[in-house]
Protein backbone atom coordinates (compact mmCIF):
# COMPACT_ATOMS: atom_id res chain seq x y z
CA UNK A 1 -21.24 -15.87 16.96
CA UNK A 2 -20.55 -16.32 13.10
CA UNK A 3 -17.30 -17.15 12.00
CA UNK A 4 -15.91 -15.21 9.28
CA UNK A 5 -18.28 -12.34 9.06
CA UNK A 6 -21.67 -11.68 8.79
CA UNK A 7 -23.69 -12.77 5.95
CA UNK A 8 -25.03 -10.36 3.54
CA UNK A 9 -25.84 -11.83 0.41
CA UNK A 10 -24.71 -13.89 -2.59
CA UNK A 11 -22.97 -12.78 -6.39
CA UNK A 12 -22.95 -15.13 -8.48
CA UNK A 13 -22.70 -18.26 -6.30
CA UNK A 14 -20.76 -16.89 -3.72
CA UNK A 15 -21.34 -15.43 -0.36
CA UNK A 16 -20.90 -12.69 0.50
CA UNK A 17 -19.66 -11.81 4.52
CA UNK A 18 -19.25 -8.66 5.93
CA UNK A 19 -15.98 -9.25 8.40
CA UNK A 20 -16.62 -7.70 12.02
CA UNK A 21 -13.32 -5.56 11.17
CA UNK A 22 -15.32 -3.47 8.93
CA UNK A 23 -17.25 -1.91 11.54
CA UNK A 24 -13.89 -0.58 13.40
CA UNK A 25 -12.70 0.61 9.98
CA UNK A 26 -15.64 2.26 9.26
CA UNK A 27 -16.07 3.90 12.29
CA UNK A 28 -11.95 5.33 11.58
CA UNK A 29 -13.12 6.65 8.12
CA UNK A 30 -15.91 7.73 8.98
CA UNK A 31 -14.24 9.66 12.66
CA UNK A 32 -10.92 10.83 9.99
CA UNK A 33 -13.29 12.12 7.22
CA UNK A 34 -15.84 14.56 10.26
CA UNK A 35 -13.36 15.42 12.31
CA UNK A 36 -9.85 16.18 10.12
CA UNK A 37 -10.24 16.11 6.62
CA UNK A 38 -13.70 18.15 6.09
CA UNK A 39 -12.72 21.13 7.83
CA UNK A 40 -9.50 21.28 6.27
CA UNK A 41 -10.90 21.46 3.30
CA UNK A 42 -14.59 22.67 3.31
CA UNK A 43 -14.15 25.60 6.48
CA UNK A 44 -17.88 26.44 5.66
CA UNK A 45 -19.12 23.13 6.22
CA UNK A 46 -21.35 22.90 10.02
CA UNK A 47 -20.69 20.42 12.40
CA UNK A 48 -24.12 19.07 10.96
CA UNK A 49 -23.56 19.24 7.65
CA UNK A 50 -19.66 17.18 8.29
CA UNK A 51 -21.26 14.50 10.31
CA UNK A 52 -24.06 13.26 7.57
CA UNK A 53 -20.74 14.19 5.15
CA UNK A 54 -18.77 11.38 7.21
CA UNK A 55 -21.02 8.22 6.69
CA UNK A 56 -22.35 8.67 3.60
CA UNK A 57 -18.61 8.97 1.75
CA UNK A 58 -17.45 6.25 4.29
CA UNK A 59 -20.76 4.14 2.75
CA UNK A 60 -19.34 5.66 -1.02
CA UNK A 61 -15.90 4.04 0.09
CA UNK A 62 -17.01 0.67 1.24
CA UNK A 63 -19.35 0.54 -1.54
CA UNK A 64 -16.89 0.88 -3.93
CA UNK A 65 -14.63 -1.80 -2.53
CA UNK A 66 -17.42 -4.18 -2.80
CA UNK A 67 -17.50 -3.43 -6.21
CA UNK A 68 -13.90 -4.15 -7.06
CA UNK A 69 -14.51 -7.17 -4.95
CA UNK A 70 -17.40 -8.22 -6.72
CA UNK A 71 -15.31 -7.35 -9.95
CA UNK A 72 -12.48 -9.65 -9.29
CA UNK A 73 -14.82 -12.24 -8.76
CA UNK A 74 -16.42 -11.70 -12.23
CA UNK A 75 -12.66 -12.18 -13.35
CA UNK A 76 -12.31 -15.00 -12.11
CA UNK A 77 -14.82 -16.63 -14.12
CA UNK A 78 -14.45 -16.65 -17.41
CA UNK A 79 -17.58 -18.33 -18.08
CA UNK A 80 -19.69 -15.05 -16.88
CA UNK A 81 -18.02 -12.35 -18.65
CA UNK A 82 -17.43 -14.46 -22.17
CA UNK A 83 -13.61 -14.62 -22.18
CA UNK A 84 -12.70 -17.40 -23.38
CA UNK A 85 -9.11 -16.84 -21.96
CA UNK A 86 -8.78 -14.84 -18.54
CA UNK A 87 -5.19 -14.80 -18.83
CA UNK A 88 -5.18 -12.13 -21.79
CA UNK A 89 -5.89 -8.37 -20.13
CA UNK A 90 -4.97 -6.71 -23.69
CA UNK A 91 -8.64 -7.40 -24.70
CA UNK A 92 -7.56 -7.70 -28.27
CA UNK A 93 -10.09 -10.25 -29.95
CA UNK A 94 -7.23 -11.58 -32.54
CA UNK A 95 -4.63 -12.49 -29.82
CA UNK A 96 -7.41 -15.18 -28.11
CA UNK A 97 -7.09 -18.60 -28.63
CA UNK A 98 -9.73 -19.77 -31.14
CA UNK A 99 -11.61 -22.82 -30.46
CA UNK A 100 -13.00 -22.81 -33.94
CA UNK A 101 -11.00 -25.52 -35.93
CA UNK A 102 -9.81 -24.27 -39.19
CA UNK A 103 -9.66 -26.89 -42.43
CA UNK A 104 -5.86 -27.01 -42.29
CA UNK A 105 -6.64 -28.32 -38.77
């Protein structure tokens, strides 16, 4: 058995592992979304129509925490995204430390 997760792919030099709690979670999300929060709010909805509802936002979800995952990775390396200082969020060029020497320098 893998340790750690299972393997499913690599961004950017890193691997990427799906961790076996994932599956329980989903399956929670998934059960939550079908069976409470659907028919609260969409009475019209069929059974049918609430179980395909149920994976494909619980896929929606995940997907979009592999996204911020894959995001903060990004952030992490300066190098791929062209900041030349991670540390500075205001994204205001003139605040960045210059590398460029200057002839007072």
């Amino acid at each position: 058995m893998l340790r750690g997760g299972i393997p499913i792919g690599k961004a950017f030099g890193t691997s990427l592992r799906l961790n076996y709690s994932w599956f329980i979670i989903f399956i929670l999300v998934t059960w939550a979304l079908s069976v409470s929060y659907f028919p609260s709010q969409y009475p019209d909805w069929s059974l049918a129509i609430r179980i395909v509802a149920g994976p494909i936002t619980s896929f929606l979800f995940f997907g979009s925490v592999l996204a911020h995952e894959i995001i903060s990775l990004l952030r992490g390396h300066p190098d791929i995204l062209n900041r030349k200082d991670p540390k500075n969020d205001s994204g205001d060029e003139h605040t960045q430390k210059s590398d460029h020497k200057t002839a007072a320098d």
